[in-house]
C-alpha atoms as a PDB file:
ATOM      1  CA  UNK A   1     116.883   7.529  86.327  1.00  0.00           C
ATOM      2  CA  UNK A   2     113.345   8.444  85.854  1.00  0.00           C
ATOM      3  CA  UNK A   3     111.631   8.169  81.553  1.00  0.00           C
ATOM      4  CA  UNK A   4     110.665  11.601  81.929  1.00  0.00           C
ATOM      5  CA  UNK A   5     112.895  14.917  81.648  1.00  0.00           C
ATOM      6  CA  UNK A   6     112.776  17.640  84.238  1.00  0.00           C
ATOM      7  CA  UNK A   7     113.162  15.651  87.431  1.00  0.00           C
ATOM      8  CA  UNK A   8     113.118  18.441  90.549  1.00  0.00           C
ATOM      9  CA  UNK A   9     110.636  20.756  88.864  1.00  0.00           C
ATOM     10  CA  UNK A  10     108.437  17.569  87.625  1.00  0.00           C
ATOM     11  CA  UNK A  11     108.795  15.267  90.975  1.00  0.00           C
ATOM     12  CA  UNK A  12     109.907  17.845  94.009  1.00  0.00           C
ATOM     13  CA  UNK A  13     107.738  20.954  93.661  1.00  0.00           C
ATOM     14  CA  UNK A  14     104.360  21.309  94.593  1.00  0.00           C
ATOM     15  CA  UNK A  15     101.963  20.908  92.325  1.00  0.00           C
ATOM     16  CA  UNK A  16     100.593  24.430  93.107  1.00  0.00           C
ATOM     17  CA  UNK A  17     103.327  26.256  91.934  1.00  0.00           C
ATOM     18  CA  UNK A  18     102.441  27.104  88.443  1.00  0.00           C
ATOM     19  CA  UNK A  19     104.960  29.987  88.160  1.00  0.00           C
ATOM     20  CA  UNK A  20     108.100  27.549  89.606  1.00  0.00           C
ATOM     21  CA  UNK A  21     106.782  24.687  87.289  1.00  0.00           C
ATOM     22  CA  UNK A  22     106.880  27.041  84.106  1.00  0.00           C
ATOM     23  CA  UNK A  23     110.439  27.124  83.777  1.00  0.00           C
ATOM     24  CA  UNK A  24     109.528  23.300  81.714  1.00  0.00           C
ATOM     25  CA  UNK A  25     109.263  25.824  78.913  1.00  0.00           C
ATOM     26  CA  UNK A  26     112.775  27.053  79.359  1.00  0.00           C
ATOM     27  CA  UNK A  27     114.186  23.699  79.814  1.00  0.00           C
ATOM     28  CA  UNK A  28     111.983  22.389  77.021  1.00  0.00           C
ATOM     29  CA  UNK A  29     113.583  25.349  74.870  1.00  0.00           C
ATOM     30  CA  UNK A  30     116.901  24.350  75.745  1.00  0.00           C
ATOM     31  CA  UNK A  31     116.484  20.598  75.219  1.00  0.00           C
ATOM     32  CA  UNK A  32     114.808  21.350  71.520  1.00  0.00           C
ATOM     33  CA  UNK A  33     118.439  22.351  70.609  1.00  0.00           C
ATOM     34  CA  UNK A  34     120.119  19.727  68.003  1.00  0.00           C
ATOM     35  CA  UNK A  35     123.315  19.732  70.333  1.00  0.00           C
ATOM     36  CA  UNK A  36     121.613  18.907  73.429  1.00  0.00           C
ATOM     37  CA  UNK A  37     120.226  14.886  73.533  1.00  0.00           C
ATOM     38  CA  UNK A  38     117.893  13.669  76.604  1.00  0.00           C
ATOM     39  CA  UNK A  39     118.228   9.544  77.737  1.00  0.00           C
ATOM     40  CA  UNK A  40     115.821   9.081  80.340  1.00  0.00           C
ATOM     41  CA  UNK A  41     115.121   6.106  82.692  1.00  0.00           C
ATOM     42  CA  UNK A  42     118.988   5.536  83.296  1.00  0.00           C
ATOM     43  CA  UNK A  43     120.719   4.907  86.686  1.00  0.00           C
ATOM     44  CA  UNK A  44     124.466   5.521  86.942  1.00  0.00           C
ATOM     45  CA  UNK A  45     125.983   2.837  88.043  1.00  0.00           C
ATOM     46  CA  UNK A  46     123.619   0.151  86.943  1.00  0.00           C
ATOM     47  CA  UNK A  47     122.780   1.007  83.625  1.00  0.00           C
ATOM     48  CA  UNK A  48     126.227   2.681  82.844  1.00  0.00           C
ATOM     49  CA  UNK A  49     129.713   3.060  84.509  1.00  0.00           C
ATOM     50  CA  UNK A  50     130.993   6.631  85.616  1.00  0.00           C
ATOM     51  CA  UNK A  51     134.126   5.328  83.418  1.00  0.00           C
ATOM     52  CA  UNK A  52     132.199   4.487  80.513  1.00  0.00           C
ATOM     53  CA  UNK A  53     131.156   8.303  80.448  1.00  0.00           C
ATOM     54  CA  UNK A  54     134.502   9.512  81.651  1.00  0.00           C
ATOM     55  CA  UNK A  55     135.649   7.333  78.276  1.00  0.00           C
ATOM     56  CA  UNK A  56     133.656   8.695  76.115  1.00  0.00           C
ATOM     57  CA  UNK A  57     133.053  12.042  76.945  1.00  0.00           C
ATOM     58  CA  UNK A  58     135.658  14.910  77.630  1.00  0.00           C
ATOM     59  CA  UNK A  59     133.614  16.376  80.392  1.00  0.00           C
ATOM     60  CA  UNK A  60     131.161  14.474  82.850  1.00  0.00           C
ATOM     61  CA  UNK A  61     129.097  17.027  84.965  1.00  0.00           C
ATOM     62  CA  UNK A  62     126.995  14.826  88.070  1.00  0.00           C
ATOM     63  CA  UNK A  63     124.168  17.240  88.737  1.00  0.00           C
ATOM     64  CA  UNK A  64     121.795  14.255  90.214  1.00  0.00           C
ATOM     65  CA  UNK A  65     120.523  16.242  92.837  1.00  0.00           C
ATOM     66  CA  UNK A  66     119.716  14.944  96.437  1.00  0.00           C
ATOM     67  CA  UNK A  67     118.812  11.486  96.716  1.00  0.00           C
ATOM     68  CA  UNK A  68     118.188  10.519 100.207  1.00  0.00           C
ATOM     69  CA  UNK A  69     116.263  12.075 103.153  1.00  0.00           C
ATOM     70  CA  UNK A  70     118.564  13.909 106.204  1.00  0.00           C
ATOM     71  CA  UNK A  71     119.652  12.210 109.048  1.00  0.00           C
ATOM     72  CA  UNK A  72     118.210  13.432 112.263  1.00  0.00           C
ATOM     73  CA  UNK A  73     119.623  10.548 114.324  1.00  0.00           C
ATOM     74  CA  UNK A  74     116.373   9.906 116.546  1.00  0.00           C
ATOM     75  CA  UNK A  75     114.346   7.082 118.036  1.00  0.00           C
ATOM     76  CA  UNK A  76     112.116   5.612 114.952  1.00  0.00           C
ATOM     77  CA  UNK A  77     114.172   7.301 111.688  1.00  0.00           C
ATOM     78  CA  UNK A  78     114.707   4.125 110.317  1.00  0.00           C
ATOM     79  CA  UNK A  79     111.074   3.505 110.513  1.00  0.00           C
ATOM     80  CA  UNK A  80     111.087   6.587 107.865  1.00  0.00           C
ATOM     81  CA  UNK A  81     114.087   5.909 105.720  1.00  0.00           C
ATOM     82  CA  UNK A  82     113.170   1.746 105.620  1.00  0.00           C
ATOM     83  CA  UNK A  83     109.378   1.353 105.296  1.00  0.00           C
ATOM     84  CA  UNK A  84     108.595  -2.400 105.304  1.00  0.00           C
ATOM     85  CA  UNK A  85     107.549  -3.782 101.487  1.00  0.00           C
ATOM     86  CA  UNK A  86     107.665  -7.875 102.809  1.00  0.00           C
ATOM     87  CA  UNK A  87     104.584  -9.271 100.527  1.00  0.00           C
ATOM     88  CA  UNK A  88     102.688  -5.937 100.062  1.00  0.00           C
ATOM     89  CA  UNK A  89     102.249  -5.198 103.515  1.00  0.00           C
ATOM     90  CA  UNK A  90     103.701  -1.623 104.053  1.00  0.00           C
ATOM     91  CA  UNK A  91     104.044  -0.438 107.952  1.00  0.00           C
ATOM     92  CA  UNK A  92     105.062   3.239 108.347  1.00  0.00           C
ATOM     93  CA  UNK A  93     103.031   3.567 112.407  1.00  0.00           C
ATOM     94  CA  UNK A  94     102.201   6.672 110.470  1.00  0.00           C
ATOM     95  CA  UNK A  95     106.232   7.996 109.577  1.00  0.00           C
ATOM     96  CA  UNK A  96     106.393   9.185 106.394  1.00  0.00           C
ATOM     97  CA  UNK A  97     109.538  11.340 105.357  1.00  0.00           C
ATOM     98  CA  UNK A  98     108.401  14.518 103.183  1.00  0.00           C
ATOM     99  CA  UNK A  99     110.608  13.510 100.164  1.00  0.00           C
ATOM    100  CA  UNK A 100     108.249  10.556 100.098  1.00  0.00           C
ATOM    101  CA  UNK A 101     105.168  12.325 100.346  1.00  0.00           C
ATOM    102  CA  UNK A 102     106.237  14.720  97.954  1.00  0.00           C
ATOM    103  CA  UNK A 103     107.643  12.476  95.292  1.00  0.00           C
ATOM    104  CA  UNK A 104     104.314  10.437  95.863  1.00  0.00           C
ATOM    105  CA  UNK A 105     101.687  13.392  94.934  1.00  0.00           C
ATOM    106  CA  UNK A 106     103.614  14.100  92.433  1.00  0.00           C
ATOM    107  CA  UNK A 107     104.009  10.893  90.227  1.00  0.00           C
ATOM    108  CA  UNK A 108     107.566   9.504  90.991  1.00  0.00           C
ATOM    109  CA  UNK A 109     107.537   6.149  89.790  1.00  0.00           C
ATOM    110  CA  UNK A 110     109.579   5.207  93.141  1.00  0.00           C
ATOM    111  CA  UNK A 111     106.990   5.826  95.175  1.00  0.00           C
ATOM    112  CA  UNK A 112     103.902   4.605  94.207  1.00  0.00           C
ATOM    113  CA  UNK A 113     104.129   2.539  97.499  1.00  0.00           C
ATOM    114  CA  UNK A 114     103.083   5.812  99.026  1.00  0.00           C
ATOM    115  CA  UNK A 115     100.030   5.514  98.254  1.00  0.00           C
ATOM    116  CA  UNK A 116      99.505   1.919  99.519  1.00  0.00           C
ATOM    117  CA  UNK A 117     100.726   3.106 102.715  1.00  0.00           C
ATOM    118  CA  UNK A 118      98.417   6.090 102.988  1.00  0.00           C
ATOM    119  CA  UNK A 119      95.421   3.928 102.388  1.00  0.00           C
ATOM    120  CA  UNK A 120      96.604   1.020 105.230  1.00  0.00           C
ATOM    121  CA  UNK A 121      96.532   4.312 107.791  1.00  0.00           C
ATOM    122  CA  UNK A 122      93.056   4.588 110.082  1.00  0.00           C
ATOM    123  CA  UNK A 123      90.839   7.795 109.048  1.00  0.00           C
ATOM    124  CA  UNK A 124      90.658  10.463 109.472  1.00  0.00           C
ATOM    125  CA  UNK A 125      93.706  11.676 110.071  1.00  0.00           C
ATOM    126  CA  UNK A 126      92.621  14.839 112.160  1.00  0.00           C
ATOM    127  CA  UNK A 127      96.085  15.375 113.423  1.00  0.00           C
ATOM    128  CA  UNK A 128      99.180  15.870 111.181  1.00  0.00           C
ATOM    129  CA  UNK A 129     102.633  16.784 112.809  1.00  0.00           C
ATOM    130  CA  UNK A 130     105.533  18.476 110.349  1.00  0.00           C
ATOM    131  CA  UNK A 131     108.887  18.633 111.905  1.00  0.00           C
ATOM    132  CA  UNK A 132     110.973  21.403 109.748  1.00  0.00           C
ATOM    133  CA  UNK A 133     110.342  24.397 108.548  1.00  0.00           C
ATOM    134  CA  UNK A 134     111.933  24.894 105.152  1.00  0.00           C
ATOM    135  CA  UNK A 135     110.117  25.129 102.039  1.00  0.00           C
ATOM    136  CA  UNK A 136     109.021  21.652 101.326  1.00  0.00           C
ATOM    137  CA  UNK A 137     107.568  21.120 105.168  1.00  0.00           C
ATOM    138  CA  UNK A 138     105.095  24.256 104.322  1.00  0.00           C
ATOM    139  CA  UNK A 139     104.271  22.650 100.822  1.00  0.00           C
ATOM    140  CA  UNK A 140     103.063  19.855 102.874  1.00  0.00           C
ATOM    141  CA  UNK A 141     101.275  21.295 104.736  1.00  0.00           C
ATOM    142  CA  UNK A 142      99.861  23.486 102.445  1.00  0.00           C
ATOM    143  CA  UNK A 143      98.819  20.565 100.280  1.00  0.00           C
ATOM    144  CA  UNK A 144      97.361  18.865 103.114  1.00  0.00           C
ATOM    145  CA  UNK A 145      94.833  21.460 103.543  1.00  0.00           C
ATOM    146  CA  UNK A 146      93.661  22.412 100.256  1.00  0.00           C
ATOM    147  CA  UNK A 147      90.418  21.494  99.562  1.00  0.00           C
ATOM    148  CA  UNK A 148      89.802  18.701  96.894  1.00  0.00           C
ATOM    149  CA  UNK A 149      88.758  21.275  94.279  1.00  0.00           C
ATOM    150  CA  UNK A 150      92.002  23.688  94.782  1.00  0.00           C
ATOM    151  CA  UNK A 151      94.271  20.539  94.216  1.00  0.00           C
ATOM    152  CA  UNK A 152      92.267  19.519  91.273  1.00  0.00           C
ATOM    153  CA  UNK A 153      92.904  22.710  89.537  1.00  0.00           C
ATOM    154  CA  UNK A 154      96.926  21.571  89.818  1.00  0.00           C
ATOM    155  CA  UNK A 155      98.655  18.836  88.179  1.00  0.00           C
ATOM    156  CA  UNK A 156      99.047  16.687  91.395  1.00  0.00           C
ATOM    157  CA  UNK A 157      98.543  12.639  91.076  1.00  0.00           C
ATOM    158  CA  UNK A 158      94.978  11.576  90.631  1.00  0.00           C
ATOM    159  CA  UNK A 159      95.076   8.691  93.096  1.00  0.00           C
ATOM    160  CA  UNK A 160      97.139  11.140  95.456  1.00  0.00           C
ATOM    161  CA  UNK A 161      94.163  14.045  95.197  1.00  0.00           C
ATOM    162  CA  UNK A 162      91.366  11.019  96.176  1.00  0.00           C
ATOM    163  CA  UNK A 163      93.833   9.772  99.092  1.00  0.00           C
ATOM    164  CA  UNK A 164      94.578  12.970 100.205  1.00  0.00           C
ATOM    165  CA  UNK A 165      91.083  14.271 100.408  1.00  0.00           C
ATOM    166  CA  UNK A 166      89.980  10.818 102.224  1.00  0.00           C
ATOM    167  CA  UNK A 167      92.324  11.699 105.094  1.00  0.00           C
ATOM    168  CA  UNK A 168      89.741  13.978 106.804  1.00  0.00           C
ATOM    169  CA  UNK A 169      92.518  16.390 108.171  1.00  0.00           C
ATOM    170  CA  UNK A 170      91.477  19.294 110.347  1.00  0.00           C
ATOM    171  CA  UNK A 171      95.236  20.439 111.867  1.00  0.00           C
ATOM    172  CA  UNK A 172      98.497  20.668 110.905  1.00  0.00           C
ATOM    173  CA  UNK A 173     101.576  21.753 113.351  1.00  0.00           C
ATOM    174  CA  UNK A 174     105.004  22.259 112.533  1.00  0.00           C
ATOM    175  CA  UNK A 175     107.249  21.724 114.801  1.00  0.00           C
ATOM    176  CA  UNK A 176     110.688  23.837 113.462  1.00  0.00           C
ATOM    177  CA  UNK A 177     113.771  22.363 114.483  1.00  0.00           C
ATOM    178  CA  UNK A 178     115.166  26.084 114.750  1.00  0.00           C
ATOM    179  CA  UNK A 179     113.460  29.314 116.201  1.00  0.00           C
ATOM    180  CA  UNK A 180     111.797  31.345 113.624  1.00  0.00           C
ATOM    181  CA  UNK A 181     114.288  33.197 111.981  1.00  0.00           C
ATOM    182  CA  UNK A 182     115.782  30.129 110.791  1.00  0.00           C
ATOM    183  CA  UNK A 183     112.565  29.314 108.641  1.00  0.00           C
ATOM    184  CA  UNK A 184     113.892  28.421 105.372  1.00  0.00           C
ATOM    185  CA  UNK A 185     110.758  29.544 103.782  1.00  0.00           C
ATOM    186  CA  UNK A 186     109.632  31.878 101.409  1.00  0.00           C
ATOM    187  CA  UNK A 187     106.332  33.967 101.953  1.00  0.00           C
ATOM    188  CA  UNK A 188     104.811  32.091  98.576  1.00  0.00           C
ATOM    189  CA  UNK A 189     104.917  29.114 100.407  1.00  0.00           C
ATOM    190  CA  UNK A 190     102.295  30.091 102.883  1.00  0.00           C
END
């Protein structure tokens, strides 16, 4: 759906991770082959029909990866998954899913809002609370407290580096859904 090729690597992780982000070059190897053809900025289902595919190709392969945040079922989710947009007034109460956040500081096009709702929010924000403990909840947090200077060194969002280093945070907690050995994280996350 998005112009641009590479969508996980490009839009889901952290702008930190030079050596995860390299693999570009593989994909960009692969994608310089004459058999292999990129369209960007289509939806399925909008812009074209699963059938129309299924017509004219003899395989069809859906590798669109996850598009929608977990369910957790509690009080206030919805305040997460349906953030307000009613004449550019955004109200999170301070909810913001990760996938958001993370899309956001990196340049998804869908989520430019982000940023409008990070700059309605009352600073500092001394106090940030993660709940999970996987991979992308430690990129978070990690990315929450890197100083303005180690996030300019990466390829995060220039409006997302000045909002982020506005928000005057001075803790993060995680709160893991699990016990420890659950953690779904790697040690080059920390």
């Amino acid at each position: 759906k998005l112009p641009v090729a590479f969508g996980l690597v490009r839009c889901g992780v952290a702008p930190d991770h030079y050596d995860v982000k390299s693999v570009i070059d593989q994909f960009s190897d692969i994608a310089s082959d004459d058999r292999v053809k990129y369209f960007g900025n289509v939806e399925l289902g909008k812009d074209i029909e699963l059938n129309q595919l299924i017509n004219n190709y003899d395989a069809v392969v859906l590798a669109i990866g996850a598009s929608n945040n977990n369910n957790l079922n509690i009080i206030g989710e919805n305040d997460v998954k349906e953030l307000k947009r009613d004449n550019n007034q955004y109200s999170s109460g301070g909810l913001l899913s990760a996938r958001s956040f993370v899309h956001w500081y990196n340049g998804h096009s869908d989520f430019n809002w982000v940023g409008n709702v990070m700059k309605t929010l009352t600073y500092p924000i001394k106090n940030v609370i993660i709940v999970g403990n996987g991979n992308v909840a430690i990129d978070c947090a990690r990315i929450l407290v890197k100083s303005k200077d180690e996030l300019a060194k990466t390829d995060i969002m220039d409006d997302a580096l000045d909002i982020i280093n506005n928000l005057g945070v001075e803790n993060v907690y995680i709160i893991g859904r699990r016990g420890h050995v659950q953690a779904s994280f790697t040690i080059k996350e920390l």
